[in-house]
Protein backbone atom coordinates (compact mmCIF):
# COMPACT_ATOMS: atom_id res chain seq x y z
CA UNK A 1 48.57 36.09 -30.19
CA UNK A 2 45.98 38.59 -28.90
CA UNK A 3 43.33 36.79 -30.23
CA UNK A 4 44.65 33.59 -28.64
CA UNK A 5 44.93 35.31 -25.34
CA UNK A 6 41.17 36.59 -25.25
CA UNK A 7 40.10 32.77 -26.16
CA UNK A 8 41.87 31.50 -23.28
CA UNK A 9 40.55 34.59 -20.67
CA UNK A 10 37.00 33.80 -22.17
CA UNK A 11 36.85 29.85 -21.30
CA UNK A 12 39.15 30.22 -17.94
CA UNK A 13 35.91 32.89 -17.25
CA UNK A 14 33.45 30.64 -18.46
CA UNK A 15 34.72 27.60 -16.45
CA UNK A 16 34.93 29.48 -13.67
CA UNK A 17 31.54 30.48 -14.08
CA UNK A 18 30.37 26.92 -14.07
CA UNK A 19 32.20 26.25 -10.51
CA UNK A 20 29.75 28.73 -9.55
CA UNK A 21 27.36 26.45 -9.27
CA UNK A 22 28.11 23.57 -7.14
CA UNK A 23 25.57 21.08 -6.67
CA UNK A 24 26.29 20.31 -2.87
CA UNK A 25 26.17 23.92 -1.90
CA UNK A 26 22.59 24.52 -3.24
CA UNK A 27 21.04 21.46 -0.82
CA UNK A 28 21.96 24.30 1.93
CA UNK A 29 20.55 27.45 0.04
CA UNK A 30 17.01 28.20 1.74
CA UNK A 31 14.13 27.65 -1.08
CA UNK A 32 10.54 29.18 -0.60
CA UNK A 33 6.85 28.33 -0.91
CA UNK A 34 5.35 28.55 -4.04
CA UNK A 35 1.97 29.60 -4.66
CA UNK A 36 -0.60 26.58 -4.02
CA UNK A 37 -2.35 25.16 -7.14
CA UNK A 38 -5.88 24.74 -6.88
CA UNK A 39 -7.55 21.48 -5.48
CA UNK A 40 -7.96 18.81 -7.32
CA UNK A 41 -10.14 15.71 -7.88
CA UNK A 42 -8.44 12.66 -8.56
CA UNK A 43 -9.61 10.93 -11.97
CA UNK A 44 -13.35 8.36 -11.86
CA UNK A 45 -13.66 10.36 -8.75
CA UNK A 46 -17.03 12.78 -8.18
CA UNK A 47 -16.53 15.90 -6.53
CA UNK A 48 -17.70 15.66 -2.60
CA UNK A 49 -20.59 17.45 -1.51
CA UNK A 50 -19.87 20.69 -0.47
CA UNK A 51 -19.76 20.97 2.97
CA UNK A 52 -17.37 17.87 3.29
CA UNK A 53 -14.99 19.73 0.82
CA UNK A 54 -15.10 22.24 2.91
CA UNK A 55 -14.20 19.77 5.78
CA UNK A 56 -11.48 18.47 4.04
CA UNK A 57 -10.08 22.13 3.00
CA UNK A 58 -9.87 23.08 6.60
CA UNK A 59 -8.08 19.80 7.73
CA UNK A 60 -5.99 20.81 4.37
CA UNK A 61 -5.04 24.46 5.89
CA UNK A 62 -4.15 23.10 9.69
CA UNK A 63 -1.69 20.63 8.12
CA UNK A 64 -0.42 22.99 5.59
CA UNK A 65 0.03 25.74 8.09
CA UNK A 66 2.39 23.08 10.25
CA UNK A 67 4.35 22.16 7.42
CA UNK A 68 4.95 25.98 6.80
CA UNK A 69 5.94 26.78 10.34
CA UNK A 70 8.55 23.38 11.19
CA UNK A 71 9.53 22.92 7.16
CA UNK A 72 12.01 25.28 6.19
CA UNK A 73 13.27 24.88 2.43
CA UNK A 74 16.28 24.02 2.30
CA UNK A 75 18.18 23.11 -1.35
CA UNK A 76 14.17 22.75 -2.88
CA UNK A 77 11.47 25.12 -3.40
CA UNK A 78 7.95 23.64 -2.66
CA UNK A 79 4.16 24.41 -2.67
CA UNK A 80 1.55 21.65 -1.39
CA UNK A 81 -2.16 20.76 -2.91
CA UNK A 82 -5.21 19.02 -1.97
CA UNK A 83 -6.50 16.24 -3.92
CA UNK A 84 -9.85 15.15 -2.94
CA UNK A 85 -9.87 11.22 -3.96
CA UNK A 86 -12.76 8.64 -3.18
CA UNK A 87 -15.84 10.50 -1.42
CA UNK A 88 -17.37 7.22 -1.23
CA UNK A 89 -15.79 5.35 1.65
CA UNK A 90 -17.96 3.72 4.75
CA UNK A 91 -14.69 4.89 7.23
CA UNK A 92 -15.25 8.62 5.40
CA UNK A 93 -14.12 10.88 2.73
CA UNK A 94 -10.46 10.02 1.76
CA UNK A 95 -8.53 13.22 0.72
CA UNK A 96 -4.62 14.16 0.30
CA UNK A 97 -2.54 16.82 1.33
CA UNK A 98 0.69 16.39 -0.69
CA UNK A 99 3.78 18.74 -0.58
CA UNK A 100 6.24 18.39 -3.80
CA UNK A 101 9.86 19.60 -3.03
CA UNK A 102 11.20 20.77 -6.60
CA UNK A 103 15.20 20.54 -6.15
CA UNK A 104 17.55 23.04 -7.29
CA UNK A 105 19.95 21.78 -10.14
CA UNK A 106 23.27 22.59 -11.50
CA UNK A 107 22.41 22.80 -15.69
CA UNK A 108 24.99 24.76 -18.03
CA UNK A 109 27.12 26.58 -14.68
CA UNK A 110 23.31 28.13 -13.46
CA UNK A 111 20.91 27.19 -10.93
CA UNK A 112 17.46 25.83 -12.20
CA UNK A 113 14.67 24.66 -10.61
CA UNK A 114 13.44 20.45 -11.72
CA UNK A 115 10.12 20.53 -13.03
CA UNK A 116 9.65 17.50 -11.11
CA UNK A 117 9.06 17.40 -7.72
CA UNK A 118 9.77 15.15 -5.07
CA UNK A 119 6.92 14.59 -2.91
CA UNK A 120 5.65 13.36 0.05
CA UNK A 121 1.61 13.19 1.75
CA UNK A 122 -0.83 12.87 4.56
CA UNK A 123 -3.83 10.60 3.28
CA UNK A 124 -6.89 11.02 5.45
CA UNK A 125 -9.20 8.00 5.67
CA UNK A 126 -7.41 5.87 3.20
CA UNK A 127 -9.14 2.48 2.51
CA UNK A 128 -5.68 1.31 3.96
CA UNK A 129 -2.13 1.56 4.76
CA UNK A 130 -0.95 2.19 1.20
CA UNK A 131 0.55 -1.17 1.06
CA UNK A 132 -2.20 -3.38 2.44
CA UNK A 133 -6.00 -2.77 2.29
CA UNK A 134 -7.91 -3.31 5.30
CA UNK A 135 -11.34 -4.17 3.08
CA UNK A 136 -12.44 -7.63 1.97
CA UNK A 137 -11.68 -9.22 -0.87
CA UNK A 138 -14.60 -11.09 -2.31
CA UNK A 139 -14.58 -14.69 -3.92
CA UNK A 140 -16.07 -13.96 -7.20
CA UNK A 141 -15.49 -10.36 -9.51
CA UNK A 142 -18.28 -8.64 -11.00
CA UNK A 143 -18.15 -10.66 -13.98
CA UNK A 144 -19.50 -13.99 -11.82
CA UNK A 145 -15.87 -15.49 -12.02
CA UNK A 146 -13.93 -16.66 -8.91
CA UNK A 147 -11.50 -13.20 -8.58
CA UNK A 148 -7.70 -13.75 -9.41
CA UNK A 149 -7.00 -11.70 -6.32
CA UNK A 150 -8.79 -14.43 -4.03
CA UNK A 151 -6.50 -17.17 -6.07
CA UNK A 152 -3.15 -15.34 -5.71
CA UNK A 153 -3.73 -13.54 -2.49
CA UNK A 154 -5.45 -16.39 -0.11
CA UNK A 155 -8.53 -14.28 -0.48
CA UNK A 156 -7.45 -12.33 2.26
CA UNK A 157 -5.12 -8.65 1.93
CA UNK A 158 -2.47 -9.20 4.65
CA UNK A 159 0.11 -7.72 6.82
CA UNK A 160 4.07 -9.11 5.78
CA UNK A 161 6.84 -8.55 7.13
CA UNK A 162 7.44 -4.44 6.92
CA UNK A 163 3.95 -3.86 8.86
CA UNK A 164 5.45 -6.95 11.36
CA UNK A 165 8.70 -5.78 12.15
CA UNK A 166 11.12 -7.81 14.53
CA UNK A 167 8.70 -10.74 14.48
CA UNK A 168 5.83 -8.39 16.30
CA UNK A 169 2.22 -6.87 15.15
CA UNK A 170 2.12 -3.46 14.83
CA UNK A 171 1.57 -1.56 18.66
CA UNK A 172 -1.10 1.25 17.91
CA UNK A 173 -1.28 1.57 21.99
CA UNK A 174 0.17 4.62 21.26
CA UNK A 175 -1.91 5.85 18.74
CA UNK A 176 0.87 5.42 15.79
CA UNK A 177 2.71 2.83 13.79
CA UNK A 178 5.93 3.29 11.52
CA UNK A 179 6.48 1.24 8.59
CA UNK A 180 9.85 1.43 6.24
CA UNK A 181 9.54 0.23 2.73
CA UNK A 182 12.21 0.64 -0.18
CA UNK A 183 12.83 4.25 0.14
CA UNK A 184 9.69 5.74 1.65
CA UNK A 185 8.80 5.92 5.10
CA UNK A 186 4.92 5.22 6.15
CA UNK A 187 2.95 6.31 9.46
CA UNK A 188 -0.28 5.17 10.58
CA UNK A 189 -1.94 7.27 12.67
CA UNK A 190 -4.90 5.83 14.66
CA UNK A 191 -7.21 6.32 18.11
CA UNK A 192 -4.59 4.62 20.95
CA UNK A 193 -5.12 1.42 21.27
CA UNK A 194 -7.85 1.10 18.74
CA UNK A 195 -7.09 -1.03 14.90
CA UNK A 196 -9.09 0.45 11.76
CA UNK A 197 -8.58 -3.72 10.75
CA UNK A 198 -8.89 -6.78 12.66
CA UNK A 199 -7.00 -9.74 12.48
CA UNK A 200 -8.88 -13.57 11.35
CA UNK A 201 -8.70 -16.32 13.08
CA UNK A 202 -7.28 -19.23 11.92
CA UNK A 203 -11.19 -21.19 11.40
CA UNK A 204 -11.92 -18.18 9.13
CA UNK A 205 -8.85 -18.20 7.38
CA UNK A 206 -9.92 -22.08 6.31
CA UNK A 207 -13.29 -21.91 5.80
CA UNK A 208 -12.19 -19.02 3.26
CA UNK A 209 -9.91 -21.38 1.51
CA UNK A 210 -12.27 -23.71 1.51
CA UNK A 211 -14.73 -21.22 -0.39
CA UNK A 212 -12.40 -20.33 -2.52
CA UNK A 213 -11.31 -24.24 -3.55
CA UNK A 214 -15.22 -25.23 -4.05
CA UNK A 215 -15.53 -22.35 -6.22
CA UNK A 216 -12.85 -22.64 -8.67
CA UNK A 217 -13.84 -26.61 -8.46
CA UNK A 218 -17.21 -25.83 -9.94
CA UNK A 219 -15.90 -23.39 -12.40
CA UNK A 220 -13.45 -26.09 -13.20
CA UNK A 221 -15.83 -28.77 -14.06
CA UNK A 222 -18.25 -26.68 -15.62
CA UNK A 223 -15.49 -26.29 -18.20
CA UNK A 224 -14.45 -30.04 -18.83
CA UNK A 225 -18.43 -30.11 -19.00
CA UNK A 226 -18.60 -28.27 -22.01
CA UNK A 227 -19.30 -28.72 -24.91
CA UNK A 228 -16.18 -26.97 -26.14
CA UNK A 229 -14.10 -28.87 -24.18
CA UNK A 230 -15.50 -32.23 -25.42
CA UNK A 231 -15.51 -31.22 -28.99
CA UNK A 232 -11.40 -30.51 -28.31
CA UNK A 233 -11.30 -33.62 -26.73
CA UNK A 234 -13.26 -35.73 -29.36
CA UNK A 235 -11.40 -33.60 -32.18
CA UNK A 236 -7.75 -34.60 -31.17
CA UNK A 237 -7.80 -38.04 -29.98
CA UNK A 238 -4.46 -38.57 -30.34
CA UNK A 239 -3.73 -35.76 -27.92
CA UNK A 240 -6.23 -38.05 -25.43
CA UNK A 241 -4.38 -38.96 -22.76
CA UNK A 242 -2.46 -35.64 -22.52
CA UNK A 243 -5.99 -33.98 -22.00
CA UNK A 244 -7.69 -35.90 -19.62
CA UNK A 245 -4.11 -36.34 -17.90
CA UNK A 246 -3.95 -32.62 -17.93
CA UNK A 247 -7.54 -32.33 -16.35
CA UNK A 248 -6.71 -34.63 -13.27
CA UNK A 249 -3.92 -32.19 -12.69
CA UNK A 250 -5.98 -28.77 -12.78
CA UNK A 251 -8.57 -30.51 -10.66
CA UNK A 252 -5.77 -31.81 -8.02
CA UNK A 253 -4.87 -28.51 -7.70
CA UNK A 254 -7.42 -27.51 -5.76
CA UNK A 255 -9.11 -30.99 -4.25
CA UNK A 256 -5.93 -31.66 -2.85
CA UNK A 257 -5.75 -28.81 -0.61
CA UNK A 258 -9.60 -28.68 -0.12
CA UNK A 259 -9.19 -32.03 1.39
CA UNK A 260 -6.33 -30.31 3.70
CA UNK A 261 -8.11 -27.35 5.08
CA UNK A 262 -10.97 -29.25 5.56
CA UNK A 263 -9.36 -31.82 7.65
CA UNK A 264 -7.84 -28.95 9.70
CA UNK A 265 -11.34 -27.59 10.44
CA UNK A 266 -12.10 -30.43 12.53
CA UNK A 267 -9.05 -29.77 15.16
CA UNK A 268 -10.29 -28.43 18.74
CA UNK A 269 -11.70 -24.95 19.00
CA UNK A 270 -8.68 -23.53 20.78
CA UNK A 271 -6.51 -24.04 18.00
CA UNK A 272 -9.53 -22.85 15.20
CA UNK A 273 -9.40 -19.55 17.37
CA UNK A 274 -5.96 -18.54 17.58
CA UNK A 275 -4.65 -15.95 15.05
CA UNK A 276 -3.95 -16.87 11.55
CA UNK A 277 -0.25 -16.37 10.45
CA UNK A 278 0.53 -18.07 7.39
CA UNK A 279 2.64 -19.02 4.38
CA UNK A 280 2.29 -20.44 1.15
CA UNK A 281 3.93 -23.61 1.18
CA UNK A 282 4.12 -27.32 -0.50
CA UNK A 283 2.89 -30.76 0.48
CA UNK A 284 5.08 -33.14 -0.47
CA UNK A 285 5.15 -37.29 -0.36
CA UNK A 286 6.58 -38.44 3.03
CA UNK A 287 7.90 -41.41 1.79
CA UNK A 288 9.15 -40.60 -1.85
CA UNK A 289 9.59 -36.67 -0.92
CA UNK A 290 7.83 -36.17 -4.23
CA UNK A 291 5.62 -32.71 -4.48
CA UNK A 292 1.82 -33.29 -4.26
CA UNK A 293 0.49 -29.95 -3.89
CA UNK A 294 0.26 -26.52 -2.49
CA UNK A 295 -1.33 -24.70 -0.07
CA UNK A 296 -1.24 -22.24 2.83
CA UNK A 297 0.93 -23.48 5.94
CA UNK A 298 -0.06 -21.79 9.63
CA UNK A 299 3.57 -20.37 10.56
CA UNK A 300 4.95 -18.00 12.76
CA UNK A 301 5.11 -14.47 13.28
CA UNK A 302 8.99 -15.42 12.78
CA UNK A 303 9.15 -16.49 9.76
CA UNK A 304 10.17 -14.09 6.95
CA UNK A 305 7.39 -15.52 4.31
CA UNK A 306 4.53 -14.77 7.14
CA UNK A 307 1.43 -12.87 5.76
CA UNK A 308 -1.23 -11.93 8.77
CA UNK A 309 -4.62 -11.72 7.13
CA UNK A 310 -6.73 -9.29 8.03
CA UNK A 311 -10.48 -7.93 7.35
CA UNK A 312 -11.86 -4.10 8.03
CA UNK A 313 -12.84 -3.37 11.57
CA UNK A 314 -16.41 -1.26 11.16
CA UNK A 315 -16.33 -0.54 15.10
CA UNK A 316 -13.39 1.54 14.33
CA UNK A 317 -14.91 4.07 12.60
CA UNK A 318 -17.66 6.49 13.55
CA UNK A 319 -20.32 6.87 10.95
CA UNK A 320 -22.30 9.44 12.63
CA UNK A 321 -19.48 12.01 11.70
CA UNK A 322 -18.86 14.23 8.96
CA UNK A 323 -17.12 12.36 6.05
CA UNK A 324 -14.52 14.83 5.79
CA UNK A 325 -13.76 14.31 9.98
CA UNK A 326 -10.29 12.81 10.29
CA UNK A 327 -10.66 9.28 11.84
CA UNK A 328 -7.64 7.26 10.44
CA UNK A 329 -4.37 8.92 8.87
CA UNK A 330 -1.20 7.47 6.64
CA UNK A 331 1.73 9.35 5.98
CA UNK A 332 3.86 8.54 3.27
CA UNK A 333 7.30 10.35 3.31
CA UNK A 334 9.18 9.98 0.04
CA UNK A 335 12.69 9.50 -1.18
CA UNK A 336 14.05 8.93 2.67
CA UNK A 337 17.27 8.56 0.89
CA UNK A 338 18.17 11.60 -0.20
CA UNK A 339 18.19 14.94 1.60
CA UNK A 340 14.56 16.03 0.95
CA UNK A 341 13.03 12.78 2.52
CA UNK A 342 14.99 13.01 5.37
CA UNK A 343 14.06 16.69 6.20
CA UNK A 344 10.21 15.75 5.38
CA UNK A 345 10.64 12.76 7.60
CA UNK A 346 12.01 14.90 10.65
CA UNK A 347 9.17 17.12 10.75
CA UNK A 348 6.71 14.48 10.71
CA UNK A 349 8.70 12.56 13.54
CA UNK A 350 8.32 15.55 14.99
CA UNK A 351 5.44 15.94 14.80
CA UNK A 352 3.56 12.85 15.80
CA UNK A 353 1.18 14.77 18.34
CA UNK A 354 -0.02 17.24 16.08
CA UNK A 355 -1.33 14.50 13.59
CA UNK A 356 -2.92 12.54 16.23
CA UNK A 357 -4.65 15.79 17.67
CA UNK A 358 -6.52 15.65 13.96
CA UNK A 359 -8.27 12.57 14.88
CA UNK A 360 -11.43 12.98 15.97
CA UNK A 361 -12.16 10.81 19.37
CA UNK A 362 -8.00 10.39 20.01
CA UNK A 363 -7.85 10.14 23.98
């Protein structure tokens, strides 16, 4: 009976010490900074020279010391790092500061710390806005082949949607730009009134397409030009009809539309010059309603399949300056839907005039 008795008093005290731990409580308990790794370089990336490290590092210390002032710990403890990541870019040096929230955890009745963090950074002079490049996207990949990414992407990266919010381009008359995607939670931060990309106009946007069908034409009919091709053909002739049947169709493909976009470069110039906002869409027979073809359909800012093209803006960017100079910045705010995101994201709502005061030339 005694024995029994000190069982029981030793798992009542041992359940009781696992109540101690409750995993709502510790989001409140105040965390601390850890001590900051050293920089890093990301990987197939050179080291920058050393004065624009040096650059960067002091950018790196002005953001760090805000996040250390208006971030207080709360349920995490953190540390940030810098990670130096393309030196190479025409709009500058682009470089990371990154702060990585590690949460505290309820394991076994005791409070632990996850070895994983949850993080969240500031990306100066990114080649983009995480989601969307603002560089150019060439016809042909370094092999000599027309790219994949021109085929599937109407050669073109391109706003959707989440940049386009409510039907409407982004507004940078302000000097910033707020994006929500998934869980994570995006800022652009530019010069006021001033775009790092322009948009094309809707006679680029076709004479692209056009490019892009007389390309893959030509690579096309080299191929059914071959002697591989005929030796198939020749080899199989009871499979005939199913190959040259199958070669009208890959050749449709793209004459079809190339016949489209080039009829639509002969409308006036007031139309050619507007915008481009468009969709992939079909062509279809207007008689029998059968499908013809596809190709890309000028819509509306409206429309929830819109993509707005767009193409880098070198006038943006000063050249003259210091790579490491902050001249374009994206933050990218993690996990918005649990409590660490949300108390990153209030500081940096916060603080939307202390990031633009990094650019260099913001009025």
């Amino acid at each position: 009976m005694k024995k029994l008795t000190i069982f029981l008093f030793l798992l009542c005290r041992g359940a009781a010490s696992a109540q101690d731990c409750d995993q709502e409580q510790l989001k409140t308990l105040p965390g601390k900074w850890l001590p900051q790794p050293g920089d890093e370089v990301h990987s197939y990336s050179p080291r920058p020279a050393a004065a624009d490290a040096a650059g960067a590092k002091n950018v790196f210390n002005r953001i760090g010391k805000m996040f250390q002032q208006e971030y207080q710990p709360m349920g995490v403890d953190v540390y940030n790092y810098l990670t130096h990541f393309s030196p190479h870019s025409d709009s500058g040096n682009w470089y990371i500061y990154t702060i990585s929230n590690f949460r505290f955890l309820c394991i076994n009745g005791k409070r632990t710390r996850n070895s994983e963090g949850v993080s969240s950074s500031v990306h100066i002079n990114p080649d983009g806005s995480l989601m969307v490049k603002f560089s150019e996207i060439p016809i042909y990949n370094e092999s000599g082949e027309v790219s994949s990414e021109a085929l599937n992407s109407c050669g073109f990266y391109s706003l959707s949607s989440k940049e386009c919010q409510g039907g409407k381009l982004p507004d940078l008359s302000k000097g910033y730009h707020s994006v929500e995607s998934g869980n994570d939670y995006y800022v652009w931060i530019t010069r006021e009134g001033q775009l790092p990309y322009r948009y094309v106009n809707r006679k680029e946007f076709l004479k692209k397409q056009v490019a892009i069908c007389e390309a893959k034409l030509k690579e096309l009919h080299a191929f059914y030009s071959s002697k591989g091709w005929k030796e198939q053909f020749d080899a199989f002739p009871e499979h005939r009809e199913k190959l040259l049947e199958g070669r009208k169709n890959s050749l449709a493909m793209y004459e079809n539309p190339l016949e489209a976009y080039r009829e639509d470069l002969k409308k006036g110039e007031i139309w050619l010059n507007e915008m481009a906002v468009v969709s992939s869409g079909t062509v279809n027979d207007p008689v029998t309603k059968k499908y013809l073809y596809s190709r890309y359909l000028f819509t509306t800012l409206n429309d929830p399949a819109m993509i707005v093209p767009v193409m880098p803006n070198p006038s943006y960017y000063n050249r003259n300056l210091p790579k490491s100079v902050p001249q374009f910045i994206v933050i990218n705010v993690g996990r918005t839907d649990g409590f660490i995101g949300e108390n990153i994201r209030k500081v940096v709502d916060e603080q939307i005039d202390f990031f633009k005061g990094l650019l260099v030339g913001h009025n």
